[in-house]
Protein backbone atom coordinates (compact mmCIF):
# COMPACT_ATOMS: atom_id res chain seq x y z
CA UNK A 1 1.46 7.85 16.02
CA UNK A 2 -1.52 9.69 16.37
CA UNK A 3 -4.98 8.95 17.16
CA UNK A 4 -8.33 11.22 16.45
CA UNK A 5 -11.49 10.06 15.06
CA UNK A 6 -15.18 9.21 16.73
CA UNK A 7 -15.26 5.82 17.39
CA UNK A 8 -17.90 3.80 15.20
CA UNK A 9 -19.48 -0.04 16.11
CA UNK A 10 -16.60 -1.36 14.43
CA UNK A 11 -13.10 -0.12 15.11
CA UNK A 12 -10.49 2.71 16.98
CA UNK A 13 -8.62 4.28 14.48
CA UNK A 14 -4.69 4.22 14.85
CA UNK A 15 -3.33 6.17 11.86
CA UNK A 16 0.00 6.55 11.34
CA UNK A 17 1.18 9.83 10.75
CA UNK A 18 2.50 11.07 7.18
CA UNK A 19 3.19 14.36 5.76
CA UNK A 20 1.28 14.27 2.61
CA UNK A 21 -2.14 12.45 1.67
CA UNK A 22 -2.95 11.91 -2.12
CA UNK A 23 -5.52 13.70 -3.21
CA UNK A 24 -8.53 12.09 -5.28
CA UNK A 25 -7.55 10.82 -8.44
CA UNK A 26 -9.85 12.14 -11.28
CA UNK A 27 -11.81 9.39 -13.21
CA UNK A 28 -10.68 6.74 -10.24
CA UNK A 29 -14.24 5.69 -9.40
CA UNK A 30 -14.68 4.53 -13.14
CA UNK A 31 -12.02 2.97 -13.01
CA UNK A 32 -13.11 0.92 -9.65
CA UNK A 33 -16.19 0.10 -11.33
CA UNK A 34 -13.82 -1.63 -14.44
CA UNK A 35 -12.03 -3.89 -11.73
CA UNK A 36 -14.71 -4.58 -10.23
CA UNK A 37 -16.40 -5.93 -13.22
CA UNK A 38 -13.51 -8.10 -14.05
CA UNK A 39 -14.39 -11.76 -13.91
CA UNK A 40 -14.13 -14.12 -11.18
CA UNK A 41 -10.82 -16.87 -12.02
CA UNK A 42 -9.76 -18.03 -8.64
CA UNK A 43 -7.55 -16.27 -6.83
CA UNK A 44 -5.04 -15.03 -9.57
CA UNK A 45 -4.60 -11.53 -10.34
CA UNK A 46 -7.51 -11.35 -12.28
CA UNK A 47 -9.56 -12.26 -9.75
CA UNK A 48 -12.42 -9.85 -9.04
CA UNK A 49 -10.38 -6.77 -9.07
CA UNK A 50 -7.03 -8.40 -8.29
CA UNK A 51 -4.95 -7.00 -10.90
CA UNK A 52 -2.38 -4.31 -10.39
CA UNK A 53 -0.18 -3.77 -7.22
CA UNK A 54 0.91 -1.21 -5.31
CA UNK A 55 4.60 0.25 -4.04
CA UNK A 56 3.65 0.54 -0.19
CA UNK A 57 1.73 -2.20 0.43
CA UNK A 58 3.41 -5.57 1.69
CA UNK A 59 3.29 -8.27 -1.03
CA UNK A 60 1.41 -10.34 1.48
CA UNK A 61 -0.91 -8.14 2.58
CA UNK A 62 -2.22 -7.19 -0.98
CA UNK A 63 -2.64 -11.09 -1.52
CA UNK A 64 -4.92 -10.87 1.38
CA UNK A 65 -6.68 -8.19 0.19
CA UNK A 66 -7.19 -9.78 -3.57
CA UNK A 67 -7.73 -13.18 -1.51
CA UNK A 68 -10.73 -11.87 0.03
CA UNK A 69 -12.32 -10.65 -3.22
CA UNK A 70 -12.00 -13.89 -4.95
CA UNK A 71 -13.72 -15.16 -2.08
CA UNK A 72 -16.20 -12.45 -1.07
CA UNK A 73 -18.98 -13.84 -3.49
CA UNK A 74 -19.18 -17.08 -1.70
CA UNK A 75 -19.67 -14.89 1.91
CA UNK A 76 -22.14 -11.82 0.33
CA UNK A 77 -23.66 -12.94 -3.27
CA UNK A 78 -24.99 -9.70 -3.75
CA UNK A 79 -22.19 -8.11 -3.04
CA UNK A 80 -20.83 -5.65 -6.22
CA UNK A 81 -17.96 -3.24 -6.74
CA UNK A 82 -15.63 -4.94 -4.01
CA UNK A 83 -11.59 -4.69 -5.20
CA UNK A 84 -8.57 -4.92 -3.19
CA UNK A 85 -8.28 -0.79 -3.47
CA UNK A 86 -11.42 -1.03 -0.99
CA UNK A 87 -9.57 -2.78 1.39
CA UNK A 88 -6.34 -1.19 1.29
CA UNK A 89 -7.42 1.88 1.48
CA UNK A 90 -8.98 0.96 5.09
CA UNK A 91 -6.32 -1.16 5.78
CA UNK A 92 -4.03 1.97 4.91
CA UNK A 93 -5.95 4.06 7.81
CA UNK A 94 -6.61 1.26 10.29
CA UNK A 95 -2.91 -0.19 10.47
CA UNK A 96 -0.73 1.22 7.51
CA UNK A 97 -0.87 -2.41 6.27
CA UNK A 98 0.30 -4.10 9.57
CA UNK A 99 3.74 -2.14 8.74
CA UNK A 100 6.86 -3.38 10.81
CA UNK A 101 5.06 -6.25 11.82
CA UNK A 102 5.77 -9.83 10.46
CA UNK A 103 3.74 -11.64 8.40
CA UNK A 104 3.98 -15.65 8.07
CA UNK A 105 2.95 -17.25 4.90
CA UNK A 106 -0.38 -18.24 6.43
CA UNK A 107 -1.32 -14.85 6.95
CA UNK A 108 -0.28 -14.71 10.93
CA UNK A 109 0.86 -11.29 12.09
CA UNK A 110 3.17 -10.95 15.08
CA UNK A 111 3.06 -9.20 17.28
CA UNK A 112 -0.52 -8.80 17.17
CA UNK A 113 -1.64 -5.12 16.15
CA UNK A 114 -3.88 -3.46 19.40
CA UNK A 115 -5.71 -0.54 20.00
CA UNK A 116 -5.70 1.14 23.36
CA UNK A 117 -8.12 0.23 26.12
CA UNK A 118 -11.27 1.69 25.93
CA UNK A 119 -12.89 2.82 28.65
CA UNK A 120 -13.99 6.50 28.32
CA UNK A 121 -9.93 8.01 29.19
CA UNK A 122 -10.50 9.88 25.52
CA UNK A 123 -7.15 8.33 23.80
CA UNK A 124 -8.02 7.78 20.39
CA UNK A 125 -10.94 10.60 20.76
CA UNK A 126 -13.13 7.46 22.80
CA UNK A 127 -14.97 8.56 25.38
CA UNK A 128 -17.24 5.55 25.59
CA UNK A 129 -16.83 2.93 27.95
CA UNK A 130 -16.28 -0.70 26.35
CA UNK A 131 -17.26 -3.69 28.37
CA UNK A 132 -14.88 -7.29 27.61
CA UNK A 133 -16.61 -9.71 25.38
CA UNK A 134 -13.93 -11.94 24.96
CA UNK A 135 -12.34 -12.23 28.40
CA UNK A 136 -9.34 -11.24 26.28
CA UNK A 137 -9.07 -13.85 23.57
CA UNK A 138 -8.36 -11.37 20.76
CA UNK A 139 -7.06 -8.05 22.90
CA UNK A 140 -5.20 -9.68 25.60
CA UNK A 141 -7.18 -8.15 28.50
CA UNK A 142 -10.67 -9.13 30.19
CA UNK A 143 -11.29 -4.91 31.79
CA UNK A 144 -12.40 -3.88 28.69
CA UNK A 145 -11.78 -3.84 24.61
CA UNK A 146 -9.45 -3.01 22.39
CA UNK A 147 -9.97 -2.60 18.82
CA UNK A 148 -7.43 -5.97 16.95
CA UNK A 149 -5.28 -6.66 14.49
CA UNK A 150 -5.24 -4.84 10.70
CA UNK A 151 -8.93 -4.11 10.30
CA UNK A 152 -9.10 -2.94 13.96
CA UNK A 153 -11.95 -5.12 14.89
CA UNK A 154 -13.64 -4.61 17.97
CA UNK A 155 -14.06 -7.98 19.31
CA UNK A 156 -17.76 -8.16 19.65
CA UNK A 157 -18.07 -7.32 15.63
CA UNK A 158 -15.56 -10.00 14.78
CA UNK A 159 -17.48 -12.35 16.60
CA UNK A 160 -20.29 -11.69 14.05
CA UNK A 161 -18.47 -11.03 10.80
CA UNK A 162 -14.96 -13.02 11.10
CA UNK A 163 -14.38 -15.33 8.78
CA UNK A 164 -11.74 -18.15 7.89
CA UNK A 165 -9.72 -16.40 4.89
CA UNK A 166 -7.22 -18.79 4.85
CA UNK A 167 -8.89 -22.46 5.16
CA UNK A 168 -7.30 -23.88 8.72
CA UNK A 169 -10.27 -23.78 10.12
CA UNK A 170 -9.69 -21.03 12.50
CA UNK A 171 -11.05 -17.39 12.71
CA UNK A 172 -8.56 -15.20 14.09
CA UNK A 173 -8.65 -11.27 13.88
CA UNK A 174 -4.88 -11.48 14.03
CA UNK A 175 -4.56 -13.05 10.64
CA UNK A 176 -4.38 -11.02 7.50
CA UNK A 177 -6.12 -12.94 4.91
CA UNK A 178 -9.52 -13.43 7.71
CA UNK A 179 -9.31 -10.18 9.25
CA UNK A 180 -9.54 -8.49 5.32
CA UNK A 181 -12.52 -10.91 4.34
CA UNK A 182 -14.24 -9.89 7.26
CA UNK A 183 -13.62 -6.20 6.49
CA UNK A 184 -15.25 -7.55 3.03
CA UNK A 185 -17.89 -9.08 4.70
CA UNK A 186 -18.42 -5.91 6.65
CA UNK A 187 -18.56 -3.52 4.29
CA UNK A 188 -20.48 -5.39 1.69
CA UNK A 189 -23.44 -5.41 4.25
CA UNK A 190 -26.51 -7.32 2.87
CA UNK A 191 -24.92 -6.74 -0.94
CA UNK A 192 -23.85 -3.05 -1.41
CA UNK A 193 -22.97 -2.03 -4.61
CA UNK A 194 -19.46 -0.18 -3.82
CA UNK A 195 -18.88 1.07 -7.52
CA UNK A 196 -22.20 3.03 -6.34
CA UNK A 197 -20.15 6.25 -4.20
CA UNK A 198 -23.02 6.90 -1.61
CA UNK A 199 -23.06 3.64 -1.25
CA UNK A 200 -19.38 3.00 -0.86
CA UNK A 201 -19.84 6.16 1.68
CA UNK A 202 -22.25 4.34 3.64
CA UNK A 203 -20.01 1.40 4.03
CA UNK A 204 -17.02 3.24 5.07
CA UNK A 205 -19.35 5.34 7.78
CA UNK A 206 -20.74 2.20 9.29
CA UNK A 207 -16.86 1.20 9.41
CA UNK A 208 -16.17 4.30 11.68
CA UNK A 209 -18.78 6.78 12.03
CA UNK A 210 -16.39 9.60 10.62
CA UNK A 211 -17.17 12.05 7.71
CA UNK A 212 -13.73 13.22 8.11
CA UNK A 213 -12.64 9.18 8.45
CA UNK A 214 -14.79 8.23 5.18
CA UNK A 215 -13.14 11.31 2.93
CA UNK A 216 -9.44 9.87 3.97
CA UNK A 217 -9.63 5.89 3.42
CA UNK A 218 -11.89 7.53 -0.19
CA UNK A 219 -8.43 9.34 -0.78
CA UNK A 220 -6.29 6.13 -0.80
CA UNK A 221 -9.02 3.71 -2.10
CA UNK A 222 -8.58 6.52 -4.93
CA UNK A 223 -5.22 6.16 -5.05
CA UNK A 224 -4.88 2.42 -4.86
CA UNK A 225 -7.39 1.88 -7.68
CA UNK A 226 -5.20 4.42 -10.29
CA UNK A 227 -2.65 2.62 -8.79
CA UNK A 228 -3.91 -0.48 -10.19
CA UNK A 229 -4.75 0.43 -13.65
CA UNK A 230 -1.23 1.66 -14.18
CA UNK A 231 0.66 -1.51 -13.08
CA UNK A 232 -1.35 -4.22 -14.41
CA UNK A 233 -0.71 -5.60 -17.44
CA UNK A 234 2.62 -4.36 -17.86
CA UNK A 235 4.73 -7.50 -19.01
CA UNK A 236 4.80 -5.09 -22.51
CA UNK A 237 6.11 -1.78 -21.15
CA UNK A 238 5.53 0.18 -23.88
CA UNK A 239 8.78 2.56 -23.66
CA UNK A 240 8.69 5.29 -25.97
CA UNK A 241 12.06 6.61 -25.02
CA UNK A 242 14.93 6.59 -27.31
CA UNK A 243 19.21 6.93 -27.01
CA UNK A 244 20.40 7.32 -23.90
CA UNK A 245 17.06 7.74 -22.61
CA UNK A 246 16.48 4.19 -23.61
CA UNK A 247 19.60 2.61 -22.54
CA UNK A 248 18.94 4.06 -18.93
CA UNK A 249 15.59 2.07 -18.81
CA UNK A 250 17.09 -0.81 -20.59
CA UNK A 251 19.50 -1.34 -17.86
CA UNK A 252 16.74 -1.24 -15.18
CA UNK A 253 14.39 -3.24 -16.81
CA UNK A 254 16.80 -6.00 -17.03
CA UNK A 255 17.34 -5.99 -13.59
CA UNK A 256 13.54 -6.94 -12.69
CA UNK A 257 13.38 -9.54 -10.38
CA UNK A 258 16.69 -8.76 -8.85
CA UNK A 259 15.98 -8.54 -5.13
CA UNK A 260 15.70 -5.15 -3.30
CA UNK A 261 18.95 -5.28 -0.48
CA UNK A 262 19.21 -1.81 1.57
CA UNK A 263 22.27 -0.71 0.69
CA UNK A 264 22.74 -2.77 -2.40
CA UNK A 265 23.34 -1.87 -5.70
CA UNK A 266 26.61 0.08 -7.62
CA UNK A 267 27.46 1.21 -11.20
CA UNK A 268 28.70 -2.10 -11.59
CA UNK A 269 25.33 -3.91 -10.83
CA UNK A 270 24.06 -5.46 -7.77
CA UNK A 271 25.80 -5.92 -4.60
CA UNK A 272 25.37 -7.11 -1.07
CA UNK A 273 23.73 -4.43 1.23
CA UNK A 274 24.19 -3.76 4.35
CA UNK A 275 22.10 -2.75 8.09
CA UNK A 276 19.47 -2.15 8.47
CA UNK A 277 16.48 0.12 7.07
CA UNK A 278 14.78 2.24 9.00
CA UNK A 279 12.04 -0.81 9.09
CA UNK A 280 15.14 -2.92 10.98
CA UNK A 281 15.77 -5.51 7.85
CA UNK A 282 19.05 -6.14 6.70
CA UNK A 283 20.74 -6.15 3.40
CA UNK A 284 24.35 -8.05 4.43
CA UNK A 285 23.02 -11.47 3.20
CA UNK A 286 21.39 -10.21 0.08
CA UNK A 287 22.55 -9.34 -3.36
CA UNK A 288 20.61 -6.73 -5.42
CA UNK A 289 19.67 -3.26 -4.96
CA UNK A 290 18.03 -0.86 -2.89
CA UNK A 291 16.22 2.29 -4.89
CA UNK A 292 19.34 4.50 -5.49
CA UNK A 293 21.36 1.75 -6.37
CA UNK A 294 19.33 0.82 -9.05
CA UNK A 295 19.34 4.60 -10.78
CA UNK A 296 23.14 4.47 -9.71
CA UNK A 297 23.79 1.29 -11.69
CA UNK A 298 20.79 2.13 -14.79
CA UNK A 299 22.90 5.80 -15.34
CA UNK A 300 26.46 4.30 -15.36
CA UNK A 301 25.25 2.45 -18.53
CA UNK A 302 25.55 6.13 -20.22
CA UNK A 303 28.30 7.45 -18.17
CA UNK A 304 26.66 9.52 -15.48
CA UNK A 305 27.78 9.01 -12.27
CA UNK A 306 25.26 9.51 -9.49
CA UNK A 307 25.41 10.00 -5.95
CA UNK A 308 24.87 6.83 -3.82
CA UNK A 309 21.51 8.57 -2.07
CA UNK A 310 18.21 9.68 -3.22
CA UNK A 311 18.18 12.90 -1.35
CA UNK A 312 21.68 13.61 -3.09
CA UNK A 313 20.64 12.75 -6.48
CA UNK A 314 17.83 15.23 -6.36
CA UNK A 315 20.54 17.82 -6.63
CA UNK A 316 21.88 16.49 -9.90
CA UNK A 317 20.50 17.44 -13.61
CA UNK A 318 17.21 19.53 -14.30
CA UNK A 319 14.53 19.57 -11.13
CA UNK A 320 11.15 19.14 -12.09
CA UNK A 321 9.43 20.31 -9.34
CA UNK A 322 6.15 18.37 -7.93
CA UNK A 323 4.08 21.51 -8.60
CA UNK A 324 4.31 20.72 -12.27
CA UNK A 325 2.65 17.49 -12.23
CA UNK A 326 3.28 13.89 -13.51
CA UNK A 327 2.54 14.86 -16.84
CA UNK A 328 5.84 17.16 -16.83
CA UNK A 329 7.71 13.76 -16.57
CA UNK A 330 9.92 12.05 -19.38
CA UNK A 331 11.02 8.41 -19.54
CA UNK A 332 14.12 8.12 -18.14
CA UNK A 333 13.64 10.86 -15.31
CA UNK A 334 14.13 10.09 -12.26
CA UNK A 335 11.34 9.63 -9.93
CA UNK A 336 11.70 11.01 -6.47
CA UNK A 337 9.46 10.94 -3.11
CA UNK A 338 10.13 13.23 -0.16
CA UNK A 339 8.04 14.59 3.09
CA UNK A 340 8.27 17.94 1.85
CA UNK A 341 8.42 18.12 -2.14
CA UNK A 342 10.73 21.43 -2.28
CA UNK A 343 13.28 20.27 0.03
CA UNK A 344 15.78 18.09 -1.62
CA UNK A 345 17.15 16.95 2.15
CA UNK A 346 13.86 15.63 2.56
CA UNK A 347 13.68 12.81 -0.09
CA UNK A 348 14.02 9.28 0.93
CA UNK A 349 13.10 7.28 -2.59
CA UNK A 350 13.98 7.47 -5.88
CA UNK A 351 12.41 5.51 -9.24
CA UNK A 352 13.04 5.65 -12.95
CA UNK A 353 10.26 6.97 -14.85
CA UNK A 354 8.95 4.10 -17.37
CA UNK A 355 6.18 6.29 -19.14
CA UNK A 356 2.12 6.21 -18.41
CA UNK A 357 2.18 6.99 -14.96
CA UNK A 358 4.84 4.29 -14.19
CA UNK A 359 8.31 3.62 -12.80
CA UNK A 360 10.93 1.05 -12.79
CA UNK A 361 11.39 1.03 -8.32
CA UNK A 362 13.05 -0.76 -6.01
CA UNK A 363 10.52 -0.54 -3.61
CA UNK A 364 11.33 -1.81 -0.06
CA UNK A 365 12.84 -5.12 1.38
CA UNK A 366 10.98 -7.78 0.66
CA UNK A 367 10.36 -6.79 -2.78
CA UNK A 368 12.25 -7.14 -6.04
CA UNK A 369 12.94 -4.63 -8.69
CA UNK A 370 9.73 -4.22 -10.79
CA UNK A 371 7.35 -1.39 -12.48
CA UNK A 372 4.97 0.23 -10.15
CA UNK A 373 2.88 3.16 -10.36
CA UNK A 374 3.91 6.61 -9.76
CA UNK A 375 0.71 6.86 -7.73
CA UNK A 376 1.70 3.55 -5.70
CA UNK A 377 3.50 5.61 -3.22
CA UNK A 378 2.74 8.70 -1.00
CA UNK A 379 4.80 11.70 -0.89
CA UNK A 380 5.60 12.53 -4.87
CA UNK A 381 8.18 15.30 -4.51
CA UNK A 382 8.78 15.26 -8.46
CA UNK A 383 11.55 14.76 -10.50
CA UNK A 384 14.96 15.61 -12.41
CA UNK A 385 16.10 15.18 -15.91
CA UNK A 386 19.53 14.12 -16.65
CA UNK A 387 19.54 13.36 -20.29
């Protein structure tokens, strides 16, 4: 973990340290503004910028993202340009999408997420005393504050902008689908228009009162949104492969739905995993696949036998290395993610490429085999052609 950022009104900033950050994806902010003008249906994937999804984010976390911009109209009328990409790409920064914590169906998160104490010691770069103002309701301790939960909320600014995202009647900091429709609330002000970049700027800086904290959540809101475009709408997948190129993504694509199991997955098809992930979940009482059991089974189907891991499978067939882009990609490549893109040792995911900036992936436990975006997930380390 690492923490270093000026403290704004709002929140401390616990990031969550990676390797590589995406960089800004060209054309992304027109493509906000075409979520964003996407009409309002409830709280379906069309729903104010709901569509697409993204390979790193928890399935219920993005509903609490889209949640809260079906509902945001109801909380700031004036309010334009809001889509989940807004919110995850705080969310990404503030808590890495409450990763390795658990999430009930009603939004709950356990254990709750807290920042450290601040009172002027200078962890988290805070060198500003905080006074309690919630004889520890939300952060557990009446000597001072801590920013809460996955907005990292000081308690004081949830008292004003909290809301009930999930209808029991409760505002709690703590749960994911109020916490991100008071980060709406928040950063839709007195009705921002967040296609508007200055203004999205302004939102972000009143967030945290960070340049340097504005230009990285920009960076994933970025990604998110190109991460959107590419998934949604993709019950037609639009393969343009042919032969054994084909077959390979056949194979895969019959498998969506099949659940992800770490471990799981052989030429044969999908298998019981076993334990654990590095997140601590277990694949012994579930049958499917984890990401290079998928390619494993998808390549059998044309009689190339693949190494059971992603970092080994790197070494097989042509490398095509990350330097040369996306574009350099064929369907039926395979896909890979590392924390350093020219060492092979270093990759921990693997995906099928689908064509148009997407992949068949099994993505992480919890998740079932689907087609994501290439730009879903941090860390592209290229990819290698076997056919």
């Amino acid at each position: 973990m690492k923490a270093k950022r000026k403290l704004g009104c709002l929140a401390v900033l616990l990031l969550v340290s990676v390797v590589c950050c995406a960089a800004p994806v060209s054309g992304a902010l027109s493509a906000l503004s075409a979520l964003a003008a996407q009409p309002e249906q409830g709280t379906d994937d069309n729903a104010g910028g709901g569509e697409g999804t993204s390979a790193d984010i928890p399935d219920r976390m993005l509903a609490a993202y889209k949640n809260a911009v079906s509902k945001i109209g109801g909380e700031v009328s004036k309010c334009r340009g809001l889509t989940w990409p807004v919110l995850a790409g705080v969310a990404r920064i503030e808590s890495h999408h409450a990763q390795g914590k658990n999430i009930a169906a009603n939004g709950d998160i356990s254990p709750r997420i807290l920042g450290p104490l601040l009172n002027g010691s200078w962890v988290g770069g805070n060198t500003t005393v905080f006074n309690d103002t919630d004889n520890g309701r939300w952060d557990g301790t009446a000597t001072g504050e801590r920013a809460v939960g996955p907005f990292q909320f000081m308690p004081a600014t949830w008292n004003g902008s909290g809301r009930d995202g999930n209808g029991d009647g409760q505002r709690n900091p703590h749960n994911a689908d109020d916490a991100a429709l008071g980060a709406a609330v928040y950063l839709c002000g007195n009705g921002r228009n967040l296609t508007d970049r200055s203004q999205l700027r302004k939102a972000l800086f009143q967030y945290n009162r960070s340049t340097e904290y504005g230009n990285e959540v920009l960076q994933w809101i970025d990604t998110y949104t190109e991460a959107a475009r590419t998934s949604s709408g993709t019950s037609g997948t639009g393969v343009s492969a042919t032969g054994r190129a084909k077959k390979v993504i056949d194979a895969a694509l019959k498998m969506r739905g099949t659940p992800y199991s770490w471990g799981g997955g052989t030429a044969k098809g999908p298998s019981r995993g076993s334990c654990c992930s590095p997140s601590g979940k277990s694949g012994t009482g579930i049958n499917g696949f984890d990401c290079s059991g998928l390619t494993t089974y998808a390549f059998a189907q044309v009689g190339i036998s693949l190494p059971r891991t992603a970092a080994a499978q790197a070494g097989k067939g042509k490398r095509i290395p990350a330097s040369a882009g996306q574009q350099a990609l064929r369907p039926g490549d395979l896909v890979f993610y590392g924390y350093v893109a020219t060492q092979n040792s270093s990759i921990h995911h693997v995906g099928i490429y689908l064509g148009g900036g997407r992949m068949i992936n099994a993505a992480r436990p919890g998740t079932v085999v689907r087609i994501d975006a290439l730009s879903s997930m941090p860390d592209y380390a290229g990819g290698a052609r076997l056919l």
